[in-house]
N, C-alpha and C. Protein backbone atom coordinates (compact mmCIF):
# COMPACT_ATOMS: atom_id res chain seq x y z
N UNK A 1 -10.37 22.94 0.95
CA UNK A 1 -9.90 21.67 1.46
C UNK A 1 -8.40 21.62 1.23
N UNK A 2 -7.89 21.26 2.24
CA UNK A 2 -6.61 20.91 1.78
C UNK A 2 -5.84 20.14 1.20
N UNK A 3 -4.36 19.65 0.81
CA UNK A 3 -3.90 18.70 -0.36
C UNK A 3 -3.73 17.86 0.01
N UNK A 4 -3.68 17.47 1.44
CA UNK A 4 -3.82 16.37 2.31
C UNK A 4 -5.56 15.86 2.09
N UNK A 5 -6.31 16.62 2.72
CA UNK A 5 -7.51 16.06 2.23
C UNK A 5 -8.63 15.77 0.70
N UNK A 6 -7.64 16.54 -0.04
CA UNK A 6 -7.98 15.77 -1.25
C UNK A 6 -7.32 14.28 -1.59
N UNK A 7 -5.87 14.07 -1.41
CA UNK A 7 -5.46 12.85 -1.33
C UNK A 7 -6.45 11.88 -0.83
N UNK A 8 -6.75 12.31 0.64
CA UNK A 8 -7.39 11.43 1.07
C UNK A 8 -8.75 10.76 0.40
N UNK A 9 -9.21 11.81 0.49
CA UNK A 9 -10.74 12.03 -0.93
C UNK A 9 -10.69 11.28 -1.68
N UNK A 10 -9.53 11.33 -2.92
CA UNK A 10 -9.06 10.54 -3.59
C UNK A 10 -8.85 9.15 -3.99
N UNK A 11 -7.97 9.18 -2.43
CA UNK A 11 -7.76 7.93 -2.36
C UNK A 11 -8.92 6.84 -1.97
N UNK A 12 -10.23 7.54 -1.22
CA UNK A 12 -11.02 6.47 -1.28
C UNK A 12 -11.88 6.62 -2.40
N UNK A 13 -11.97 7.70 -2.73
CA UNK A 13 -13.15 7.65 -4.10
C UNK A 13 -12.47 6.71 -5.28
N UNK A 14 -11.25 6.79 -5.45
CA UNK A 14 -10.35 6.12 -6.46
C UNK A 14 -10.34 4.49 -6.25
N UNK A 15 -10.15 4.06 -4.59
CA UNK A 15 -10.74 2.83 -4.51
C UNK A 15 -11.88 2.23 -4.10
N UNK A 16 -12.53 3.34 -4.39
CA UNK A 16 -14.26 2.76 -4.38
C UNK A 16 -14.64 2.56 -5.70
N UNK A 17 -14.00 3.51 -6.75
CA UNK A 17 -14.30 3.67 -7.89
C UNK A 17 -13.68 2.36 -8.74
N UNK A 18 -12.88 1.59 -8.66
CA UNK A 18 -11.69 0.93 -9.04
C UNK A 18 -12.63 -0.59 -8.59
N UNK A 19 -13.29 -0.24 -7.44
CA UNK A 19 -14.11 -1.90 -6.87
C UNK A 19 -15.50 -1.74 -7.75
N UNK A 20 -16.44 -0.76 -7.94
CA UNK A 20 -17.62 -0.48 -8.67
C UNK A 20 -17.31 -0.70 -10.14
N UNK A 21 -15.73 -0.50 -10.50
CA UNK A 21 -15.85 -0.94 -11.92
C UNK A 21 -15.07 -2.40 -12.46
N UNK A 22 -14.91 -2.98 -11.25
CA UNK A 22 -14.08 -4.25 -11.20
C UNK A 22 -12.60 -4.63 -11.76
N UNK A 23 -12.06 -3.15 -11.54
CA UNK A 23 -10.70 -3.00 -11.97
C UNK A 23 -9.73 -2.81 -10.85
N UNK A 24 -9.73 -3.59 -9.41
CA UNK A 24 -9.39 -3.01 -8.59
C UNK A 24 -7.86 -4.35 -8.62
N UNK A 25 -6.77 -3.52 -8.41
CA UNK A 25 -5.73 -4.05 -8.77
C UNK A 25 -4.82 -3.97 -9.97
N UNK A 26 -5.18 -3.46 -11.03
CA UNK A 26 -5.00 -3.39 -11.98
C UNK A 26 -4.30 -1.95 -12.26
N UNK A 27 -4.66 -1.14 -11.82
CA UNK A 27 -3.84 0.12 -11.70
C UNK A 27 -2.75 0.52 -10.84
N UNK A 28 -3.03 -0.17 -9.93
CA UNK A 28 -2.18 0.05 -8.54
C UNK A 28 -2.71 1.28 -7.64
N UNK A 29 -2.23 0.97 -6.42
CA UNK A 29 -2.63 2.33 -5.58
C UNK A 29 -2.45 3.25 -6.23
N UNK A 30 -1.22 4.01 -6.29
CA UNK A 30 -1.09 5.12 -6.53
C UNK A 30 -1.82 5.48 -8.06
N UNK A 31 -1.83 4.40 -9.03
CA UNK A 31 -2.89 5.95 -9.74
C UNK A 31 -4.60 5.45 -9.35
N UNK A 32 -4.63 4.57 -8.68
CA UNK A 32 -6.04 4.55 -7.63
C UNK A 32 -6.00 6.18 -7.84
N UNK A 33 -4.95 6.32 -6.40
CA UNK A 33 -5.06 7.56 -6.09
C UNK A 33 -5.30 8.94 -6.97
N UNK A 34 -4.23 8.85 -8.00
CA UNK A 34 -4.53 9.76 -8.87
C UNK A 34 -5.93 10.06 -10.05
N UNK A 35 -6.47 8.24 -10.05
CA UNK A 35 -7.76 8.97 -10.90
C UNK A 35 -8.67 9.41 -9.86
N UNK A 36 -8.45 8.67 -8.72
CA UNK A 36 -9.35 9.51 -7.70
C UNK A 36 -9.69 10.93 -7.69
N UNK A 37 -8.27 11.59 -7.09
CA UNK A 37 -8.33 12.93 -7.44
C UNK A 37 -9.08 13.77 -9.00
N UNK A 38 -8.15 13.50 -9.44
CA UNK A 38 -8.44 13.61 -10.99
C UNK A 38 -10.27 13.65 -11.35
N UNK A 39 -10.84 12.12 -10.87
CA UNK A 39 -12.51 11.99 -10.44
C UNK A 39 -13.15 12.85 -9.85
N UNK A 40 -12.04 13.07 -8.64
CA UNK A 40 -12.88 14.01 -8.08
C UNK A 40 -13.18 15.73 -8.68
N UNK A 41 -11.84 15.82 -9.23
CA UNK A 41 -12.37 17.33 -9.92
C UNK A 41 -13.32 17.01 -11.29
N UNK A 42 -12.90 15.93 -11.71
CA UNK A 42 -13.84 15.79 -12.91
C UNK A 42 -15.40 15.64 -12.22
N UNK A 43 -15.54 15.18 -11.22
CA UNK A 43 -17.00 14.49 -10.80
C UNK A 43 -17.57 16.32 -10.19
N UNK A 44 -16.78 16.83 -9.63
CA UNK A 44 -17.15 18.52 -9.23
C UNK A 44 -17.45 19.40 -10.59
N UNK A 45 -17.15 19.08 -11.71
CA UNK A 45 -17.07 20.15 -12.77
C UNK A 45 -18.32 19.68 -13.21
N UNK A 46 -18.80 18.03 -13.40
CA UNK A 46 -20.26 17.77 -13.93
C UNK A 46 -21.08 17.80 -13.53
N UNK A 47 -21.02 17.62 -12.15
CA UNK A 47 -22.22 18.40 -11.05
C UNK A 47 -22.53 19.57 -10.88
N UNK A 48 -21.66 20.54 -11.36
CA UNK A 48 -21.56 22.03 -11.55
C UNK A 48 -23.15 22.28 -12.57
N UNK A 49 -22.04 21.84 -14.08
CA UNK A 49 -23.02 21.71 -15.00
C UNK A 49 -24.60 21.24 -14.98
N UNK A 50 -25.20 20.80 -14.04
CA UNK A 50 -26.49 20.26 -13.34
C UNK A 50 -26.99 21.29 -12.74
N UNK A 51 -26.01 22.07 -12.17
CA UNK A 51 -27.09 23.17 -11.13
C UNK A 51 -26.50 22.48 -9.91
N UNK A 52 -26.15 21.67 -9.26
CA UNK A 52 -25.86 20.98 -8.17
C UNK A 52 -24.18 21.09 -7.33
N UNK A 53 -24.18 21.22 -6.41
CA UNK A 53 -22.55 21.82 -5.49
C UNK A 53 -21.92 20.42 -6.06
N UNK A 54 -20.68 20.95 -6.32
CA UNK A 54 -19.57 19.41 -6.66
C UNK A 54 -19.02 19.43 -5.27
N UNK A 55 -17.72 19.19 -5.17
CA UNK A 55 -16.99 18.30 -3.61
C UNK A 55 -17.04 19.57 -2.72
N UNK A 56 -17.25 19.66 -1.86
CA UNK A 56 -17.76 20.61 -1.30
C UNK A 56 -16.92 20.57 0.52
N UNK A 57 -16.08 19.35 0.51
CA UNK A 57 -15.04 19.21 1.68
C UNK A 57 -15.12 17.92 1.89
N UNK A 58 -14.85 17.71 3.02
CA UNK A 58 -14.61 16.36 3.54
C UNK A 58 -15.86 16.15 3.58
N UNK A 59 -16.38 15.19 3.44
CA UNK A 59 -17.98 14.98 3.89
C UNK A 59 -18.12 13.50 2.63
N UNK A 60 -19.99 13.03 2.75
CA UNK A 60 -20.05 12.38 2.18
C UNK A 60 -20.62 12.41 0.80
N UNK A 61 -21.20 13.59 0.80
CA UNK A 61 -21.57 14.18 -0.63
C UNK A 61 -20.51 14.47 -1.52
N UNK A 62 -19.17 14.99 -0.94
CA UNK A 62 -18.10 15.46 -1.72
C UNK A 62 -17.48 13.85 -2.27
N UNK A 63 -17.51 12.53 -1.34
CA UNK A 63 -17.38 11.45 -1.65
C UNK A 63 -18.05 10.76 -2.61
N UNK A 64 -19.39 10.89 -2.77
CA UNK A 64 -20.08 10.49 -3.71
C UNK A 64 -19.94 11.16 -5.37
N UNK A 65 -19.52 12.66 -5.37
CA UNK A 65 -19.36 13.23 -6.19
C UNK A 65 -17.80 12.77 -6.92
N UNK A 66 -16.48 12.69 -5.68
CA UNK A 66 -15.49 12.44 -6.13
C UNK A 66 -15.31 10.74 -6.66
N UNK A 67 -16.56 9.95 -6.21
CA UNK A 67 -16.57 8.70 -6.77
C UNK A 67 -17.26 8.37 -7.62
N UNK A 68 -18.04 9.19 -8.32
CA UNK A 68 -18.90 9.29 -9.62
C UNK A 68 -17.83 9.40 -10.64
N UNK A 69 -16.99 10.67 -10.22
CA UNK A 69 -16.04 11.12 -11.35
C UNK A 69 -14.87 10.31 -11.19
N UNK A 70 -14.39 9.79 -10.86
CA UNK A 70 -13.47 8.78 -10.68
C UNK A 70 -13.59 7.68 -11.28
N UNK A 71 -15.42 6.45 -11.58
CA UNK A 71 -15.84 6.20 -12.29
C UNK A 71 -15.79 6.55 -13.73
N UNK A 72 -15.91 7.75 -13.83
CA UNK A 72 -15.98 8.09 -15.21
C UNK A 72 -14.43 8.36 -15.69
N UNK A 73 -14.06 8.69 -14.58
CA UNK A 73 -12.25 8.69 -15.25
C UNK A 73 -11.62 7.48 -15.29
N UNK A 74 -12.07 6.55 -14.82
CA UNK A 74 -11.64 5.02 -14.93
C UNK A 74 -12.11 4.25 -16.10
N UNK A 75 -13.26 4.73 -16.30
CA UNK A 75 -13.61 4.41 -17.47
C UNK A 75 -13.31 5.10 -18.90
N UNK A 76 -12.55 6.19 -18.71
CA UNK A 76 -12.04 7.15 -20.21
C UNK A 76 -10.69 6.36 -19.89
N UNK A 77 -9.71 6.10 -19.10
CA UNK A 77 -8.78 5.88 -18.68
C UNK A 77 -8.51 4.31 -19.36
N UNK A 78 -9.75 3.71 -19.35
CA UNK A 78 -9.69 2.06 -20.11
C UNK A 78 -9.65 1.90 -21.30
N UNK A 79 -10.78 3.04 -21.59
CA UNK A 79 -11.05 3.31 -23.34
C UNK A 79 -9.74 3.64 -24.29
N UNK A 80 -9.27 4.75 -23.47
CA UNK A 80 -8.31 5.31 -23.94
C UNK A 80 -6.74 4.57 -24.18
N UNK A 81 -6.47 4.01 -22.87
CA UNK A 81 -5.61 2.68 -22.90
C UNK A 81 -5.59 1.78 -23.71
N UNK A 82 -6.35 0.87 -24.06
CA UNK A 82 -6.13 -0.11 -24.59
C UNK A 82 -6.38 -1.27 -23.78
N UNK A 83 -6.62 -2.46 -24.20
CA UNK A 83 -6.24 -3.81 -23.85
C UNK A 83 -5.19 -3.89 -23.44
N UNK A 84 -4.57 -4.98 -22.22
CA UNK A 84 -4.05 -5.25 -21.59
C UNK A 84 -3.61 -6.58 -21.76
N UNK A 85 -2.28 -6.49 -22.06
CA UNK A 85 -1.81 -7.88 -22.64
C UNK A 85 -0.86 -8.38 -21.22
N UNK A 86 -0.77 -9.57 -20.76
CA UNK A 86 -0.16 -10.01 -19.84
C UNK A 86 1.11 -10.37 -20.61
């Protein structure tokens, strides 16, 4: 896949992932984008570990995979952060 279409990948798994965990706004697009990505290789490496293909191209399986892990990187990403003081 290319680095264009991982962006893309990214970018919706990152704001799908960002609405499923009710943090959407709070990061801003761009690292939307980046835990996206980021999700998405993380969400390909734990599906590995299963026996099961991780992102596998453009498609909707590679979406579901890159928005699992994106989830889970949004959520190490909160832990790890801290509270958020206005």
């Amino acid at each position: 896949m290319s680095v264009i279409g991982w962006i893309i990948l990214g970018l919706i798994a990152g704001w799908l992932a960002s609405k499923i965990m009710g943090t959407s706004g709070t990061q801003g697009v761009l690292m939307d984008i980046v835990l996206g990505i980021v999700g998405a290789l993380v969400g390909g490496f734990v599906f590995s570990l299963f026996g099961t293909a991780g992102v596998t191209g453009f498609n909707i399986w590679s979406l579901i995979v890159a928005t699992i892990g994106a989830v889970i990187v949004i959520w190490l990403y909160h832990k790890l952060s801290g509270p958020r003081t206005a």
